[in-house]
Protein backbone atom coordinates (compact mmCIF):
# COMPACT_ATOMS: atom_id res chain seq x y z
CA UNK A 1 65.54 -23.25 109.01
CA UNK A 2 64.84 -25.70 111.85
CA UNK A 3 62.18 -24.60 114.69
CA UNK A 4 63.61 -24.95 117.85
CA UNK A 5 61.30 -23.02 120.06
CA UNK A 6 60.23 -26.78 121.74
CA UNK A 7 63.41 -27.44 123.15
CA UNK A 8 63.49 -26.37 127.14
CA UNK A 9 67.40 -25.52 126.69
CA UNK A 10 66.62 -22.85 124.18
CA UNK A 11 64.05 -20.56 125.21
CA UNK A 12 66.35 -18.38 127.24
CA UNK A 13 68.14 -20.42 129.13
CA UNK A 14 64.92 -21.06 131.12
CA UNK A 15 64.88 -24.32 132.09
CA UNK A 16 69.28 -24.15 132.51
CA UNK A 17 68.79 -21.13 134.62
CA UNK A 18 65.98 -22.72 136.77
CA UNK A 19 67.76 -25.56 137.05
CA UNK A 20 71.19 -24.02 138.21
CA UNK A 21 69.03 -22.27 140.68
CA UNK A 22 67.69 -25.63 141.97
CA UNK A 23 70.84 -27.20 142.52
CA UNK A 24 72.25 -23.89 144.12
CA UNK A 25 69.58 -24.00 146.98
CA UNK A 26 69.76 -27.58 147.71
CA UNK A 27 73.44 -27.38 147.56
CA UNK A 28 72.76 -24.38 150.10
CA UNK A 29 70.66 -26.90 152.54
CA UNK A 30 73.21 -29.80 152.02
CA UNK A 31 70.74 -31.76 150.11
CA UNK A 32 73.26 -33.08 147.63
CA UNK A 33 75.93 -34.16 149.42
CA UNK A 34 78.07 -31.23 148.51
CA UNK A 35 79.40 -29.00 151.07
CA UNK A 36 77.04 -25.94 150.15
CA UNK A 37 78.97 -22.43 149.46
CA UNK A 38 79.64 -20.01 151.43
CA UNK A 39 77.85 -16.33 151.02
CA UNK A 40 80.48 -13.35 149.67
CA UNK A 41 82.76 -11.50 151.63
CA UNK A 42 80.28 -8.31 150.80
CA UNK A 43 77.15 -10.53 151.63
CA UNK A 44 78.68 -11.32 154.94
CA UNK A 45 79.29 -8.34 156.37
CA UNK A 46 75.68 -7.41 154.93
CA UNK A 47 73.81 -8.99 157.25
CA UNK A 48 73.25 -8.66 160.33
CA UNK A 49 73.38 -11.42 163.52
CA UNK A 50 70.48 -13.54 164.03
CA UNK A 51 70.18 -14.45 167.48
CA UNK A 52 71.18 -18.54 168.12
CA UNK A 53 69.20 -20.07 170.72
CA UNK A 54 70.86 -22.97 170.82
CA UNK A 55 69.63 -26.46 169.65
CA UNK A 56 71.06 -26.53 166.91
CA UNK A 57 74.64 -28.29 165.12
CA UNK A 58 77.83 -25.83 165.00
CA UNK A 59 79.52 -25.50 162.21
CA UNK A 60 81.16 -28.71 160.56
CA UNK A 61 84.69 -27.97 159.82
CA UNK A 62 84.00 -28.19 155.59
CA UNK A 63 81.42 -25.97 156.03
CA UNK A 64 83.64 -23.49 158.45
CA UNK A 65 86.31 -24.20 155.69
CA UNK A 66 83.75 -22.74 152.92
CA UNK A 67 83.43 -19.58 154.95
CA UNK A 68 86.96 -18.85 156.05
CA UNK A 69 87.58 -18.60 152.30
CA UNK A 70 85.48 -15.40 152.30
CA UNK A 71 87.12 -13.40 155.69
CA UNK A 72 90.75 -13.01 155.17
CA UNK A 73 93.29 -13.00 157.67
CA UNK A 74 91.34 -15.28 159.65
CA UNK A 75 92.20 -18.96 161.24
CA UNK A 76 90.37 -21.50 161.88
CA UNK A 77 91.22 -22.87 165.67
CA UNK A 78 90.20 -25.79 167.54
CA UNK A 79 88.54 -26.40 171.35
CA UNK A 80 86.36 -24.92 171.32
CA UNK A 81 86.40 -24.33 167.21
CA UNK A 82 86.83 -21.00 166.52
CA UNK A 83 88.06 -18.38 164.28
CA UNK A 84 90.91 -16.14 165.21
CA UNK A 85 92.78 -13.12 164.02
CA UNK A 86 95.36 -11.12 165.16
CA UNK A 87 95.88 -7.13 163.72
CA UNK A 88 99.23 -5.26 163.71
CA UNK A 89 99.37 -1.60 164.93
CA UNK A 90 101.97 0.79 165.49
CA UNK A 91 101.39 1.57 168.84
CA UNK A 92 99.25 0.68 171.74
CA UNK A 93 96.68 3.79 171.69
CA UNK A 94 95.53 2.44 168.14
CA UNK A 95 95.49 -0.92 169.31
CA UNK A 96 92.91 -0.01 171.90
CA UNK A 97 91.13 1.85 169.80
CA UNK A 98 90.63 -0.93 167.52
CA UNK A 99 89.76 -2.96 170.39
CA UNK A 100 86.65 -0.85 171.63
CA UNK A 101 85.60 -0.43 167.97
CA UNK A 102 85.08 -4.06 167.96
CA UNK A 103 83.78 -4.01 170.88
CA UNK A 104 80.90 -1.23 170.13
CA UNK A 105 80.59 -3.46 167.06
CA UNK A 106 79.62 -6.88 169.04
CA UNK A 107 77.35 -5.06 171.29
CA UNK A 108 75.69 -3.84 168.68
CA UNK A 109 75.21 -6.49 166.82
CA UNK A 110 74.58 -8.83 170.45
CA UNK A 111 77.27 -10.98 169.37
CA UNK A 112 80.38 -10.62 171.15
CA UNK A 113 83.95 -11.35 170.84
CA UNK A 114 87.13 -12.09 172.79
CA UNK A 115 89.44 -9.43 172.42
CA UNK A 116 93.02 -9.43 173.60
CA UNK A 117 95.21 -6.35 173.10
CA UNK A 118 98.31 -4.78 173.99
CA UNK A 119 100.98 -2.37 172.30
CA UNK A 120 100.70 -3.03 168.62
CA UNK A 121 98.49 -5.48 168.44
CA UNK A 122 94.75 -6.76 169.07
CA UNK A 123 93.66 -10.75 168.53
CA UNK A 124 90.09 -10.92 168.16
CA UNK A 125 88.22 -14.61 168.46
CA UNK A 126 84.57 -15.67 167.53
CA UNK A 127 82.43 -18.53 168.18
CA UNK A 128 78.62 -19.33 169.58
CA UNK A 129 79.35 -20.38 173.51
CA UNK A 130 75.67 -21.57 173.11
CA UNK A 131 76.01 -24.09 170.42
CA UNK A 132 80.32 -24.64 171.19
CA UNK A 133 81.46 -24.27 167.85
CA UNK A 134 80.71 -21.92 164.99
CA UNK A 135 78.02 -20.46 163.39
CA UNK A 136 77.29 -17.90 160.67
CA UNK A 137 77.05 -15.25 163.00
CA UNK A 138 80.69 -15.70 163.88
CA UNK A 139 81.75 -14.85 160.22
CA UNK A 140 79.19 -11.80 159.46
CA UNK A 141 81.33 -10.53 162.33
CA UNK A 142 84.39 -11.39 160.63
CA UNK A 143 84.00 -9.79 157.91
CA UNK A 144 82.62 -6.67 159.47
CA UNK A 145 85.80 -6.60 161.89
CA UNK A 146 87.62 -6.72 159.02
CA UNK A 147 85.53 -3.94 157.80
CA UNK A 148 86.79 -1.72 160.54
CA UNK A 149 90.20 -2.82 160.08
CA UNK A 150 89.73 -1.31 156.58
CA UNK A 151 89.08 1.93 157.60
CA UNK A 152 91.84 4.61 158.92
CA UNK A 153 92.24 5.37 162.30
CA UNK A 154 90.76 8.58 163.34
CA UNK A 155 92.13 9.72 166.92
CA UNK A 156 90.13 11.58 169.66
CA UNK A 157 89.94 15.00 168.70
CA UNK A 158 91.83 17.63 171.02
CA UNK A 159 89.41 19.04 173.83
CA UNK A 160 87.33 15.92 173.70
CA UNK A 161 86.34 15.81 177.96
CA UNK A 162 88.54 12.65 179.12
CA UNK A 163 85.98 9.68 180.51
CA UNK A 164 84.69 9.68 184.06
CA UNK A 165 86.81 7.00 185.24
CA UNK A 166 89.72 9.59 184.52
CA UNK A 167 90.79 11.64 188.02
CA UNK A 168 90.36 14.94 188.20
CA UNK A 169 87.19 14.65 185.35
């Protein structure tokens, strides 16, 4: 029987599996020429946004392409680009209540959206105002808005005290 414990492609994959990983991270830092991949849907709404200084490139649109892939329900929109979605509810008290979810959301994470609502429905828009286009960022929050889409709605509990700016509170 042959001895093939000399050649690189046979001793577990090593040298396949190292190499994979090689092309993976400079794919990652557009060192190839390839558009590099965008992170999971789950890995998205993992992390948690970095703050952008500025200084830095948005977004090309291949690369913005990459990651709408991984937030569905989401467009991609132009001046300034941007993603968009709108959500569907049956009535305008869960609409709102979507709305400051997101809201509590972006000010937690200091990255904040524009939110439009109404009866039935809330449109909810991301991008980096200090680079004009997009960033990650703008797709972690995505996916994490889509997150809380995901879960039911839970309304205010009776006897909760109304909010200040209610008369007679």
């Amino acid at each position: 029987m042959p001895e093939h414990r000399h050649d690189p492609k046979l001793v577990g994959g090593t040298l396949l599996a190292q190499t994979a990983q090689t092309l993976n991270k400079a794919t990652n830092r557009g060192e190839t020429g390839m558009t590099p991949q965008a992170p999971t849907t789950q890995e998205l709404a993992a992390k948690t946004c970095e703050p952008c200084r500025g200084g830095i490139p948005p977004m090309d649109r291949a690369m913005a392409a990459s990651y709408l892939v991984q937030v569905p329900g989401w467009v991609l929109k132009e001046d300034p680009d941007r993603i968009e979605r709108d959500f569907r509810f049956p009535d305008f008290v869960q609409a709102q209540a979507f709305a400051h979810r997101v809201g509590d959301l972006c000010e937690a994470e200091g990255h904040h959206a524009e939110i439009h609502y109404g009866w039935g429905h809330c449109s909810i828009a991301f991008w980096t105002h200090k680079i004009r286009g997009l960033h990650e960022n703008d797709f972690v929050m995505a996916a994490k808005v889509n997150g809380l889409a995901d879960a039911p709605y839970v309304p205010a509990s009776v006897g909760t005290p109304p909010p200040p700016y209610v008369q007679g509170a």
